[in-house]
Protein backbone atom coordinates (compact mmCIF):
# COMPACT_ATOMS: atom_id res chain seq x y z
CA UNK A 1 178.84 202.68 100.78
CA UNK A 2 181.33 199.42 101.00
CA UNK A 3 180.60 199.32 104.67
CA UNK A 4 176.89 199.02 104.12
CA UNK A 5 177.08 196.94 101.11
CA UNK A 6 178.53 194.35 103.78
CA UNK A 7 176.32 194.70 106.48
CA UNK A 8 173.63 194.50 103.63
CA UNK A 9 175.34 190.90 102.56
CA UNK A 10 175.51 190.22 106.12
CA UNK A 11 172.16 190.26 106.91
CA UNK A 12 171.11 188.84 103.68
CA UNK A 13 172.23 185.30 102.75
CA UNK A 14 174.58 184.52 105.28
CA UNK A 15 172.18 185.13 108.13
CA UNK A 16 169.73 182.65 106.31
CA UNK A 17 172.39 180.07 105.90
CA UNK A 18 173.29 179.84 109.58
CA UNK A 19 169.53 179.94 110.27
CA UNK A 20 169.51 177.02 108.76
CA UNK A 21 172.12 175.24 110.60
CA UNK A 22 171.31 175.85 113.93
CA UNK A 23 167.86 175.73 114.12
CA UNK A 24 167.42 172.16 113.86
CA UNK A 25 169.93 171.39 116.03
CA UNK A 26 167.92 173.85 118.72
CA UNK A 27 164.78 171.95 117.52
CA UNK A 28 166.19 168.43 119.02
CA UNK A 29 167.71 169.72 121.96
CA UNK A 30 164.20 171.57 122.52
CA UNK A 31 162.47 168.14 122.27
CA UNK A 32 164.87 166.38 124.26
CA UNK A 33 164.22 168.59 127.47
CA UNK A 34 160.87 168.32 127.48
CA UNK A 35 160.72 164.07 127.01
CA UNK A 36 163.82 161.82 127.59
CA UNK A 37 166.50 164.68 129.50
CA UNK A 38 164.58 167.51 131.00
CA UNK A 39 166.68 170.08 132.41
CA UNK A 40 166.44 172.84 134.90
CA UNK A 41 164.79 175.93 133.49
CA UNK A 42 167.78 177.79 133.80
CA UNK A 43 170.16 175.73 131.74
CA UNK A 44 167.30 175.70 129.18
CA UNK A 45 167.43 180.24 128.98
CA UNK A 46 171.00 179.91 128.47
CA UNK A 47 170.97 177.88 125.47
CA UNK A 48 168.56 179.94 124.13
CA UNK A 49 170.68 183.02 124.76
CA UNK A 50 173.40 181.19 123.31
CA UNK A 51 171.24 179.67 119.95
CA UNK A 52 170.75 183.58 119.00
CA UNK A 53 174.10 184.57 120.04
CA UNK A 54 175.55 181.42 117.95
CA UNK A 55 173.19 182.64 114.62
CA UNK A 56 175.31 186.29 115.15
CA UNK A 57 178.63 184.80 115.85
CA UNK A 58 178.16 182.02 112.93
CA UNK A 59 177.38 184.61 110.42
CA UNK A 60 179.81 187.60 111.23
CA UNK A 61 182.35 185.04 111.27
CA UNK A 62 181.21 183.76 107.47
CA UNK A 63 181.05 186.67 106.09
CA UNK A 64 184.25 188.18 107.94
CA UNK A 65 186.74 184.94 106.83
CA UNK A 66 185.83 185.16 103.34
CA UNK A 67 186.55 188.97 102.91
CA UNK A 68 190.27 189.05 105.30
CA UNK A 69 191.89 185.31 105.77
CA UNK A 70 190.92 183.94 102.47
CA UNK A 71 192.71 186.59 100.21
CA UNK A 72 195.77 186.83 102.66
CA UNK A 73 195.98 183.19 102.70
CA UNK A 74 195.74 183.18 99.45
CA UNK A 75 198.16 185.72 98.63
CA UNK A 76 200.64 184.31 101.10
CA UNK A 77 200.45 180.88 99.17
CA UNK A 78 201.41 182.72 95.72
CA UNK A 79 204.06 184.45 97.27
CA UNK A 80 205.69 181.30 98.72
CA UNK A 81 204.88 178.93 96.27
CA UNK A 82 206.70 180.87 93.45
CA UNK A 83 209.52 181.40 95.49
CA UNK A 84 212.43 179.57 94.00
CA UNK A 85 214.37 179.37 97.54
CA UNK A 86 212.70 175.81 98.72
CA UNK A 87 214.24 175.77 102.07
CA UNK A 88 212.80 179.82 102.85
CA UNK A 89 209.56 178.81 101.38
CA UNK A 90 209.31 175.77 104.11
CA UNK A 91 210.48 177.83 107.02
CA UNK A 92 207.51 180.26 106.30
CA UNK A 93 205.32 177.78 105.81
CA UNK A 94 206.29 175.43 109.36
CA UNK A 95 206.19 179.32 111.19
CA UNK A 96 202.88 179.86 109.43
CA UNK A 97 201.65 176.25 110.76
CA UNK A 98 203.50 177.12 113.97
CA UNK A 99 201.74 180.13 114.91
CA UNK A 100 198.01 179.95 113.82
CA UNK A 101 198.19 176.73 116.02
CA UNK A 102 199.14 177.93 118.75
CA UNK A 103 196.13 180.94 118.51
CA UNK A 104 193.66 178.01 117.76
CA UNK A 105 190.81 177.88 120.01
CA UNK A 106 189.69 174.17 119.45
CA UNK A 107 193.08 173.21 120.28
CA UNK A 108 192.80 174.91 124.10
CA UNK A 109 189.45 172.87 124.99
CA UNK A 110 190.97 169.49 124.19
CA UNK A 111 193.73 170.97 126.13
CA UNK A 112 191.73 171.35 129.17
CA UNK A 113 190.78 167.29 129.02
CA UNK A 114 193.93 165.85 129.44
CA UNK A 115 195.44 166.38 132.86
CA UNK A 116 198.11 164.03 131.99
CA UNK A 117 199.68 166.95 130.01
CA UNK A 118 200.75 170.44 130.94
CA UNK A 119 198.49 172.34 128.19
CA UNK A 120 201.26 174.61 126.61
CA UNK A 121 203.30 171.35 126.52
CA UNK A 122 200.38 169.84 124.58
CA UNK A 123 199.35 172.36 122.39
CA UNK A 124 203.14 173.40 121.38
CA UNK A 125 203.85 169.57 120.42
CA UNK A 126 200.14 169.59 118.49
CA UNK A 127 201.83 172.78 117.00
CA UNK A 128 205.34 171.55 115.75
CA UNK A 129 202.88 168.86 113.98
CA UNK A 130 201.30 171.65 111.79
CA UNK A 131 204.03 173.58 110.75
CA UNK A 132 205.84 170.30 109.94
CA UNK A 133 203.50 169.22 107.75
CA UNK A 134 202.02 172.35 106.42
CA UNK A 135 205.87 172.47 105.23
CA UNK A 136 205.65 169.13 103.74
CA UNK A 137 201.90 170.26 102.14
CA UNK A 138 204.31 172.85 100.32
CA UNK A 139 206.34 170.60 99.23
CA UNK A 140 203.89 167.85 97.54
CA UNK A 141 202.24 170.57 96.13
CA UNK A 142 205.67 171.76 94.14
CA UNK A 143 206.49 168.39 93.25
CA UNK A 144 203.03 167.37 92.38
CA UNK A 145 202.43 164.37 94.31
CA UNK A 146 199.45 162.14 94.76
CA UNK A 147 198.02 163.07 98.57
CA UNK A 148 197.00 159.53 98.76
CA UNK A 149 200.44 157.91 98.52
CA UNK A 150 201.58 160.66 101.21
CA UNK A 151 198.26 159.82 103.47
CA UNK A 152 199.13 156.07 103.09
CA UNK A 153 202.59 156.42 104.27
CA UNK A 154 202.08 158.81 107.17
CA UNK A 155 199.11 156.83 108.62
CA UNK A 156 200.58 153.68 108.25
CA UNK A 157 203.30 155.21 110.66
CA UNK A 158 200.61 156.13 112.89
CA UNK A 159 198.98 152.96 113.15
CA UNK A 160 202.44 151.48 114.03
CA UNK A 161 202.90 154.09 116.82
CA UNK A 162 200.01 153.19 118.44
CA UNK A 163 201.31 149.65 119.20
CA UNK A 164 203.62 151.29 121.06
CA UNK A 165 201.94 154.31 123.25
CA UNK A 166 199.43 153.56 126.25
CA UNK A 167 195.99 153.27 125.15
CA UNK A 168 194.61 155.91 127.04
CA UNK A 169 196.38 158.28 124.94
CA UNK A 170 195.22 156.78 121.34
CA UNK A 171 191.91 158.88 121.37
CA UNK A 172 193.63 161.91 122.51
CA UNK A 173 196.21 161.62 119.72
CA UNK A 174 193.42 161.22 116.99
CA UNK A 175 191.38 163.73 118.40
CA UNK A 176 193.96 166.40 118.42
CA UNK A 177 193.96 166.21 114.40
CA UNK A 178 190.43 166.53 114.24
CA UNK A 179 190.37 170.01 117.02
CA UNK A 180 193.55 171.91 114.99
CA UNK A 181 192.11 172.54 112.22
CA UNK A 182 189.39 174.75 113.49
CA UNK A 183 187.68 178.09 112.61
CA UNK A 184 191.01 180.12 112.43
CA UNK A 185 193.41 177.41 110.41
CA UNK A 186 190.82 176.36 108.38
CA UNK A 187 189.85 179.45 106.17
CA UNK A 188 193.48 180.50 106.48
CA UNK A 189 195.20 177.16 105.78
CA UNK A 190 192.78 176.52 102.50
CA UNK A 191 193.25 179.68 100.79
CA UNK A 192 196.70 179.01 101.15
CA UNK A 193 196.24 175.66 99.13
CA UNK A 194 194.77 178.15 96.78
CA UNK A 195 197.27 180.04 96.42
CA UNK A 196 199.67 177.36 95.70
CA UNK A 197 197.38 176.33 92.87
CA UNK A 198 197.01 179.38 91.24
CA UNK A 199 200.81 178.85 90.07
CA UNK A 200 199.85 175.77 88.51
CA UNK A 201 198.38 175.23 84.83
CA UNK A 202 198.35 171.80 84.51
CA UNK A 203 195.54 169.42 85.12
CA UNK A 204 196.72 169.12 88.44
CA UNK A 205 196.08 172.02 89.87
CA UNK A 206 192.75 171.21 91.52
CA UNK A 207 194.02 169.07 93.17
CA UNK A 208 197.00 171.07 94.67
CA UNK A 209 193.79 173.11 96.10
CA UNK A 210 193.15 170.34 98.62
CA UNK A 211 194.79 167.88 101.25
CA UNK A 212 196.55 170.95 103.48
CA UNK A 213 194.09 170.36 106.05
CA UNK A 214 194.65 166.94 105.34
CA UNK A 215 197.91 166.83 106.26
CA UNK A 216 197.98 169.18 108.80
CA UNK A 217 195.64 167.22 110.83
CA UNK A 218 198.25 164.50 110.70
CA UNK A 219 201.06 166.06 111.94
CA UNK A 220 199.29 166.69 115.32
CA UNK A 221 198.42 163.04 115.54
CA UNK A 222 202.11 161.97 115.05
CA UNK A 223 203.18 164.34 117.38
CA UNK A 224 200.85 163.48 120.49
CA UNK A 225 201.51 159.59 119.60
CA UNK A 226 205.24 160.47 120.30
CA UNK A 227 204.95 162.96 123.44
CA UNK A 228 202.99 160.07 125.19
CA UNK A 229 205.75 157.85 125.55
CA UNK A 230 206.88 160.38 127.83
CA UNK A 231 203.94 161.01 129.83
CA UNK A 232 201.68 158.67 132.56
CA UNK A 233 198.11 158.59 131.54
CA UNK A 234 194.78 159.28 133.96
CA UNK A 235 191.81 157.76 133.54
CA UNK A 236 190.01 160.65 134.16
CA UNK A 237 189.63 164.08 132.51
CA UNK A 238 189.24 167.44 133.68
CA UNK A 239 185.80 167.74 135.14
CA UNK A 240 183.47 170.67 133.86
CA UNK A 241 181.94 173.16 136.55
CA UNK A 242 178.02 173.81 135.34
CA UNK A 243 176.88 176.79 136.77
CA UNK A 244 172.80 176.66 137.06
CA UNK A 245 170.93 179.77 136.38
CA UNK A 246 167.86 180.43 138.47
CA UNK A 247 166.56 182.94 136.36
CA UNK A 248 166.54 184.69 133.30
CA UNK A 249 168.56 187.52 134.87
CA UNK A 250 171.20 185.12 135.73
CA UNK A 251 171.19 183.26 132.33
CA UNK A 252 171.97 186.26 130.50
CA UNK A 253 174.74 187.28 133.03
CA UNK A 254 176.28 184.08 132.28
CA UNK A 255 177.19 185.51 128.77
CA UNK A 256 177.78 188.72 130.09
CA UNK A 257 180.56 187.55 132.38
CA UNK A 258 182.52 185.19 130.52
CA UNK A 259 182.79 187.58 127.03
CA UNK A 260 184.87 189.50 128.15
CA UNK A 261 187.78 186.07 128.51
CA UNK A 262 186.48 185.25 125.39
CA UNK A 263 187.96 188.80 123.93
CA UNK A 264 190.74 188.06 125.06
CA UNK A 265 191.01 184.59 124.09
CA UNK A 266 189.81 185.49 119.92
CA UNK A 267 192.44 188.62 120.28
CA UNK A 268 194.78 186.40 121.06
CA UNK A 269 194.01 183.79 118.48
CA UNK A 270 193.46 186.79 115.87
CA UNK A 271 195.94 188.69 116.40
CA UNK A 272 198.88 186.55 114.74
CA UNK A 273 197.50 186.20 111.63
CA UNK A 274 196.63 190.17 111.70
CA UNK A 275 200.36 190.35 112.33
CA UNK A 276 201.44 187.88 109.46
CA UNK A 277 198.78 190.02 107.13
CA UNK A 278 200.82 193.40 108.16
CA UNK A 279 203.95 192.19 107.49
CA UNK A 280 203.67 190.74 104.42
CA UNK A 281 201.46 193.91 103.35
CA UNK A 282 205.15 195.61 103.99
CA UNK A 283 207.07 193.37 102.54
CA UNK A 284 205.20 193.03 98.95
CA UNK A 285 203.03 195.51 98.75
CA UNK A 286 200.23 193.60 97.01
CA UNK A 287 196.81 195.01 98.08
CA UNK A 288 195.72 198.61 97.29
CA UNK A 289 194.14 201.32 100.14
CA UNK A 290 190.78 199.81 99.21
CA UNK A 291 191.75 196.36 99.64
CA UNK A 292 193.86 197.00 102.85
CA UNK A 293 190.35 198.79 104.35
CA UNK A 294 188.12 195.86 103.05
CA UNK A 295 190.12 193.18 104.37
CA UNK A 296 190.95 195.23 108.35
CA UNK A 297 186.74 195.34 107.94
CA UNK A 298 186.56 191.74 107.39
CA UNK A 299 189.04 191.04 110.54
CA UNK A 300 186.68 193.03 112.58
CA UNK A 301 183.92 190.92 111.74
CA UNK A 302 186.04 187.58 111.78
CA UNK A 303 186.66 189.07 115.52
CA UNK A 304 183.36 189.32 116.53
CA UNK A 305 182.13 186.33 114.99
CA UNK A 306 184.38 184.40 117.02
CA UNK A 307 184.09 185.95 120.71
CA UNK A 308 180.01 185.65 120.15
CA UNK A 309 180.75 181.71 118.76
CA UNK A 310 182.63 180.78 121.04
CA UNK A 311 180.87 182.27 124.07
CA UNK A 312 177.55 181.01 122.53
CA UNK A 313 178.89 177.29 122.26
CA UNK A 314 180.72 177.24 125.39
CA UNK A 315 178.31 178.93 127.69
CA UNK A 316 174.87 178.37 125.88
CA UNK A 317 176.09 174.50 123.85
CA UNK A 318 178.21 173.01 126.23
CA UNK A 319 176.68 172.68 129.81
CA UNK A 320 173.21 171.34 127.61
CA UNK A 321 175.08 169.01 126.09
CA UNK A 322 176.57 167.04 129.07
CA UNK A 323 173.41 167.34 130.91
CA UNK A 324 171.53 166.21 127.91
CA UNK A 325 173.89 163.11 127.59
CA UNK A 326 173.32 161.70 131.62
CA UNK A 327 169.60 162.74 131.17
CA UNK A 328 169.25 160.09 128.48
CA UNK A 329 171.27 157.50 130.16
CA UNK A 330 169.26 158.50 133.82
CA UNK A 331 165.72 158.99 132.40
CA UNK A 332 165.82 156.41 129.49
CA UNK A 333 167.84 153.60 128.06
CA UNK A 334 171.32 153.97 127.49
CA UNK A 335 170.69 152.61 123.94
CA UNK A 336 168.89 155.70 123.13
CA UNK A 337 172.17 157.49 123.13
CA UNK A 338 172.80 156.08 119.56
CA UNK A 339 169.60 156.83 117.59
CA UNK A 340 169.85 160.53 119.08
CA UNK A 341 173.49 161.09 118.56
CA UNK A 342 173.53 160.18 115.42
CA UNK A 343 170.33 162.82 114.41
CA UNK A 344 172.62 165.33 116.42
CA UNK A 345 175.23 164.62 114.69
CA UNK A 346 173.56 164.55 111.16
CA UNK A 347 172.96 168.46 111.68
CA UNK A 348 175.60 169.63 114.32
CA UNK A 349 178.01 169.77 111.50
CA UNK A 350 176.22 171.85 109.28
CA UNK A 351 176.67 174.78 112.01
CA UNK A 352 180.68 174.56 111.88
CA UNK A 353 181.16 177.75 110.48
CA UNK A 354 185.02 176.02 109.10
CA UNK A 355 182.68 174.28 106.69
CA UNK A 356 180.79 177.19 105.36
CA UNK A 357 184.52 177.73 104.04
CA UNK A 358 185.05 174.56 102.51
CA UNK A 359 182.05 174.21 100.99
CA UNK A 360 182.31 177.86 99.31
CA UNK A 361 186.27 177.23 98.34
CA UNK A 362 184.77 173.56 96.81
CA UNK A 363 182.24 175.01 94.72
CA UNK A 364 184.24 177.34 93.38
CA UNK A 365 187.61 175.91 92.63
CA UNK A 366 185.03 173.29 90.57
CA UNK A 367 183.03 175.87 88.89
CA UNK A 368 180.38 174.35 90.40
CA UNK A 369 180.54 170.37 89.29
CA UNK A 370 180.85 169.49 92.89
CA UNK A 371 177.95 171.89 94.59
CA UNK A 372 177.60 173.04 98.25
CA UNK A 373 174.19 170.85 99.01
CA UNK A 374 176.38 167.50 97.99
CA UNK A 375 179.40 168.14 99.80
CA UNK A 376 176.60 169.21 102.95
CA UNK A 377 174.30 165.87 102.38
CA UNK A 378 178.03 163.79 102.19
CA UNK A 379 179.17 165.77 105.37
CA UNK A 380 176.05 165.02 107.19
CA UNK A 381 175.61 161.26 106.41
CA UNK A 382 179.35 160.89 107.42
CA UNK A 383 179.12 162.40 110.83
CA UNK A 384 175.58 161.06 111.78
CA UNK A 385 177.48 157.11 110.94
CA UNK A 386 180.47 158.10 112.95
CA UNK A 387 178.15 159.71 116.12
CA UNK A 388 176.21 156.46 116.30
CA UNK A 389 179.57 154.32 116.39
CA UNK A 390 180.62 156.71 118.80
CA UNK A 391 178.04 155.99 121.43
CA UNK A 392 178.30 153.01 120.54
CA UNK A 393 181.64 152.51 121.74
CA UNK A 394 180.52 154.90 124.93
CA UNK A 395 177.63 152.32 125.80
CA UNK A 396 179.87 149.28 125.16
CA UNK A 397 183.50 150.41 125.91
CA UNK A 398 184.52 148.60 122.64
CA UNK A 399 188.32 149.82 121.94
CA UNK A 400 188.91 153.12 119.34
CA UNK A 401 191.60 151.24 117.30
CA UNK A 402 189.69 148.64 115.42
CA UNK A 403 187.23 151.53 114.43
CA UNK A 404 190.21 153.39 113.22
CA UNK A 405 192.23 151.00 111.21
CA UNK A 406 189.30 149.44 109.17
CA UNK A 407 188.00 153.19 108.77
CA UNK A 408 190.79 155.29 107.41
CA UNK A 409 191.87 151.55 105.13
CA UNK A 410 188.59 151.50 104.38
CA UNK A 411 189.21 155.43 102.94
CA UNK A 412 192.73 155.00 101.78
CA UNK A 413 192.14 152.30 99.53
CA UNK A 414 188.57 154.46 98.57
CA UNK A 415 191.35 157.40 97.10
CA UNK A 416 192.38 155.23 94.07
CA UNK A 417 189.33 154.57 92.87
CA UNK A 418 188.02 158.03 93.08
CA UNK A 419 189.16 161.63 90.65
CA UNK A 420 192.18 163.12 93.15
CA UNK A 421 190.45 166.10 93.45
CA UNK A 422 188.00 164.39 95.80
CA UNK A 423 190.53 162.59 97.73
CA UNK A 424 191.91 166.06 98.55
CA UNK A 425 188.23 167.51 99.82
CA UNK A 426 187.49 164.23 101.84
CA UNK A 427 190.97 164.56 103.49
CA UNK A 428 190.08 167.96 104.22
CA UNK A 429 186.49 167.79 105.43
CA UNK A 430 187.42 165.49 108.52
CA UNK A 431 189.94 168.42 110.00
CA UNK A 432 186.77 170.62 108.99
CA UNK A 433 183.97 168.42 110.70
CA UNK A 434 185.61 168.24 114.10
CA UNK A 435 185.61 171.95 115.25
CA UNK A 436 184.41 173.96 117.76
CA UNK A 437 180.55 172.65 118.11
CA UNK A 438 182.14 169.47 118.27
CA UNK A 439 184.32 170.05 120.85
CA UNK A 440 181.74 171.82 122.71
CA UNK A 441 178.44 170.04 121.90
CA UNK A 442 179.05 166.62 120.76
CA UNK A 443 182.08 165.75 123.36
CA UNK A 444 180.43 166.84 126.51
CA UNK A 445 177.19 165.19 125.09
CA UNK A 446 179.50 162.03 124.96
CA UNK A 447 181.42 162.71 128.69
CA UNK A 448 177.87 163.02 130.61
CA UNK A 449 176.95 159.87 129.30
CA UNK A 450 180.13 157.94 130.28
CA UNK A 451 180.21 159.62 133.29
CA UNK A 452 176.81 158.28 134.39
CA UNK A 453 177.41 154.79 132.77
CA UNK A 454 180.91 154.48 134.51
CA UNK A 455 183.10 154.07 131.83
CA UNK A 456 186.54 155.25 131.20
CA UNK A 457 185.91 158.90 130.16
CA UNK A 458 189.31 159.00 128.27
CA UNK A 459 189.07 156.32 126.43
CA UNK A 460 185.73 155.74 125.48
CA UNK A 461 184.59 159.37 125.28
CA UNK A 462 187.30 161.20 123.81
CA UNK A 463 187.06 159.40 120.87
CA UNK A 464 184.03 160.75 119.63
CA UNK A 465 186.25 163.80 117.68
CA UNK A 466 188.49 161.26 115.96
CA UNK A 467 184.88 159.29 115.23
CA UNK A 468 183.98 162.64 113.51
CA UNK A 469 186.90 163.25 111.59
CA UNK A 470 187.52 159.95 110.34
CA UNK A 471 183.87 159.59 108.91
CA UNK A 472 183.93 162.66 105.50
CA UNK A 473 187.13 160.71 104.80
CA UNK A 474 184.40 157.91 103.38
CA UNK A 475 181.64 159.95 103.04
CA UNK A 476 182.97 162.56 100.65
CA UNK A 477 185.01 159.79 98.69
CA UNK A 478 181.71 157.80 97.78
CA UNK A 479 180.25 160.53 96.90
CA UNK A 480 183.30 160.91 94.20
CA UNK A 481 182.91 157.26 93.32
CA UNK A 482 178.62 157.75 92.42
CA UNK A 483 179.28 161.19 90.30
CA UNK A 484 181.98 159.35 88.66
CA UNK A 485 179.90 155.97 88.00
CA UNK A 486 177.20 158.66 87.18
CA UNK A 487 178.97 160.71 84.50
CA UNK A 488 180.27 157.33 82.83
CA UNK A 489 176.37 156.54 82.31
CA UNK A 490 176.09 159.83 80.36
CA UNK A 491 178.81 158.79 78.77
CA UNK A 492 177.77 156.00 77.36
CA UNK A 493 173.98 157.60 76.58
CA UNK A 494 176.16 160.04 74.92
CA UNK A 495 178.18 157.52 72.45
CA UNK A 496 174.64 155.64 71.93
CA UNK A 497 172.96 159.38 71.00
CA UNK A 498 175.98 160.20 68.56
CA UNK A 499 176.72 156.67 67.47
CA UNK A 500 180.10 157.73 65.12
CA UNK A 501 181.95 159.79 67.85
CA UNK A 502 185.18 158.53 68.49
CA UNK A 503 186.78 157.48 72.57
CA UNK A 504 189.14 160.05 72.37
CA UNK A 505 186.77 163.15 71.38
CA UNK A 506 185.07 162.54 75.17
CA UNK A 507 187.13 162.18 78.21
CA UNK A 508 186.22 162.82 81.49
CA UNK A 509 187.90 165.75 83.59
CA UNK A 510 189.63 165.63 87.10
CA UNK A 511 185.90 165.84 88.89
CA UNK A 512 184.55 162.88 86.61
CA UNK A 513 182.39 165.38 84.24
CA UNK A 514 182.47 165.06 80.41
């Protein structure tokens, strides 16, 4: 009866929600083919087979997360964050940060676009970053410090690092923070920040729920700004092999050749945290038979969700969207690359399934003051800006950095105007935004146009994830700033309506509500 209560869930709601966020983005591409970027036929029946494999993957994947890497996460985050042995309690947490890292799958396609770099060399570094600063996410949350004053410090580190590195490696760097945080950390690393909260009764403990991801996407940016002063850059990246279908036939053998790498790859990005959720199962005994059969369910379905995802976006997403990219700049006007990126972009991160989870742990950790549909309209808004910048920058080879500094100053000094709480979600939503369709959509999108304008594919292109992750930073924030200018007017219609109420019998909590 449980297993068919989740299948019924499955094909309920969370089948309609990733309806919803894929469809428009097959709607554009649809368009596109047939007016600015036509494509061959074949190309065309592969995203198509990928669109309906992405709807599976998207919603298995949902549904899976929520039921298996939330609860250990969270559990885990109890367990070490009432420890009272500080220096065990950061050890777990840097191995924690260590290994889901390493397993990410984001993490191996940026990999593959720096030649400069062996890619276990790369993504071990981008790893060290995590579990550092997963360790240090640990630690603010103990001592109860403001993420912004952390944020402020660490990136004003990285903005003095990048004096210092070549400048073909400054969009790699940012990217990487944007790519670790994908589908596996995410879920896992945020229920974590849960569980570290639970411990907490104070008004603070909100707060404590957010800025993990935040941090962790730092660490990885540190890290790859220090490994390349040891490394000569290349201007180029690693080209892409597109493989042209002639026929339907041939489309759909596409998918059926490459899932079986992509079971292996998802086994071997699962199967750490399955190991973690044993071993602590041993160790403290905290879920019961039905709990332990629930959550090895909702690993199944995590599984699956991922090896269809992942083959959908790579097989299905990515091939469309570098054609898509030189079509424009071949057929059309290489101006049109803005206007169109930026409606891409407006709906490509709605079908992250890493921000299904945030959304969900947002709504509820704030009983609902800060809803789903806001945190999606902020998300949206914020990546469609950064997109358009983006190709901007791909059309005019205008440097990364002065993007950067005025953007994350622009969010940094946003934080102290703003309830900490959303400070925490913004910080969190740019690791979220840059995942896997990002990496596989939006960033070939960007290399087929470079290619075909003749920039410098490393530094012009790559930036696009770092565009992406910067942007919810602002986004989210201003949308903190308007519900808390917003709940100060019914404030003040309050006092007027009953006239002898004193200040101090209305005060505002941590989201700005009354």
């Amino acid at each position: 009866m449980q297993g068919k209560g989740l299948l019924s869930k499955l094909f309920g709601g969370v089948v309609n929600e990733s309806l919803k966020s894929v469809l428009p983005i097959f709607a554009i591409v649809l368009v596109l083919c047939i007016s600015v970027a036509p494509i061959n036929t074949g190309i065309l029946v592969q995203f198509v087979f990928g669109t309906i494999l992405l709807i599976v993957g998207m919603s298995f994947f949902t549904l899976g997360s929520g039921i298996s890497m939330e609860p250990l996460g969270e559990g885990i985050g109890v367990q070490v964050g009432k420890s009272k042995k500080i220096v065990f309690s950061l050890i777990v947490c840097f191995l924690l940060g260590l290994i889901i890292t390493i397993a990410e799958p984001d993490l191996q396609v940026l990999a593959e676009q720096v030649p400069s770099i062996h890619n276990m060399v790369l993504i071990i570094c981008v790893a060290v970053g995590v579990g550092i600063f997963l360790a240090i996410a640990l630690w603010r949350a103990k001592k109860g410090i403001r993420l912004s004053k952390l944020l402020i410090v660490f990136y004003a580190l990285i903005m003095v690092l990048t004096i210092f590195v070549p400048s073909n490696f400054i969009p790699t760097a940012f990217d990487s923070g944007g790519v670790t945080t994908g589908p596996i950390t995410v879920p896992f690393i945020m229920a974590l920040g849960a569980g570290f909260a639970v411990l907490r009764n104070d008004n603070k403990s909100r707060e404590s729920s957010f800025g993990l991801v935040a941090l962790c996407s730092v660490g990885p940016i540190l890290s790859v700004l220090l490994l390349s002063l040891f490394f000569s850059p290349k201007a180029e990246t690693t080209q892409t092999t597109i493989i042209i279908a002639q026929n339907t036939k041939e489309a759909f053998m596409q998918f059926v050749n490459a899932l079986p790498h992509y079971f292996i790859e998802v086994l071997i990005a699962v199967a750490p945290i399955i190991g973690i959720f044993l071993i602590y199962q041993l160790i403290f005994r905290r879920f019961h038979k039905h709990q332990m059969l629930r959550m090895s369910v909702g690993f199944l379905y995590t599984y699956i969700g991922l090896v269809c995802f992942l083959c959908a976006a790579n097989v299905g997403f990515m091939p469309v969207g570098k054609l898509i990219g030189a079509g424009i700049v071949e057929n059309s006007s290489e101006w049109l690359l803005i206007p169109i990126g930026m409606l891409m972009g407006y709906f490509v991160v709605s079908a992250e399934p890493a921000v299904h989870s945030l959304k969900k742990q947002v709504e509820e950790v704030t009983n609902g003051a800060i809803s789903k549909r806001s945190i999606g309209l902020a998300l949206s808004i914020g990546v469609a800006t950064a997109v358009g910048i983006a190709m901007l920058r791909v059309v005019t080879g205008i440097p990364i950095m002065p993007f950067l500094v005025v953007g994350y100053t622009i969010a940094l000094v946003i934080s102290f105007f703003v309830p900490p709480v959303y400070t925490g979600i913004a910080f969190d939503s740019g690791g979220v935004a840059s995942g896997p369709m990002t990496t596989t959509f939006m960033l070939p999108f960007a290399v087929g146009a470079c290619e075909v304008i003749g920039g410098n594919v490393m530094t012009d292109a790559l930036g696009i994830v770092a565009m992406i992750a910067m942007a919810p930073l602002i986004a989210i924030q201003v949308l903190g700033f308007i519900s808390r200018a917003n709940q100060r007017r019914k404030l003040q219609k309050t006092r007027q309506e009953l006239g002898m109420v004193s200040d101090d019998m209305l005060y505002f909590n941590e989201e700005g509500a009354i």
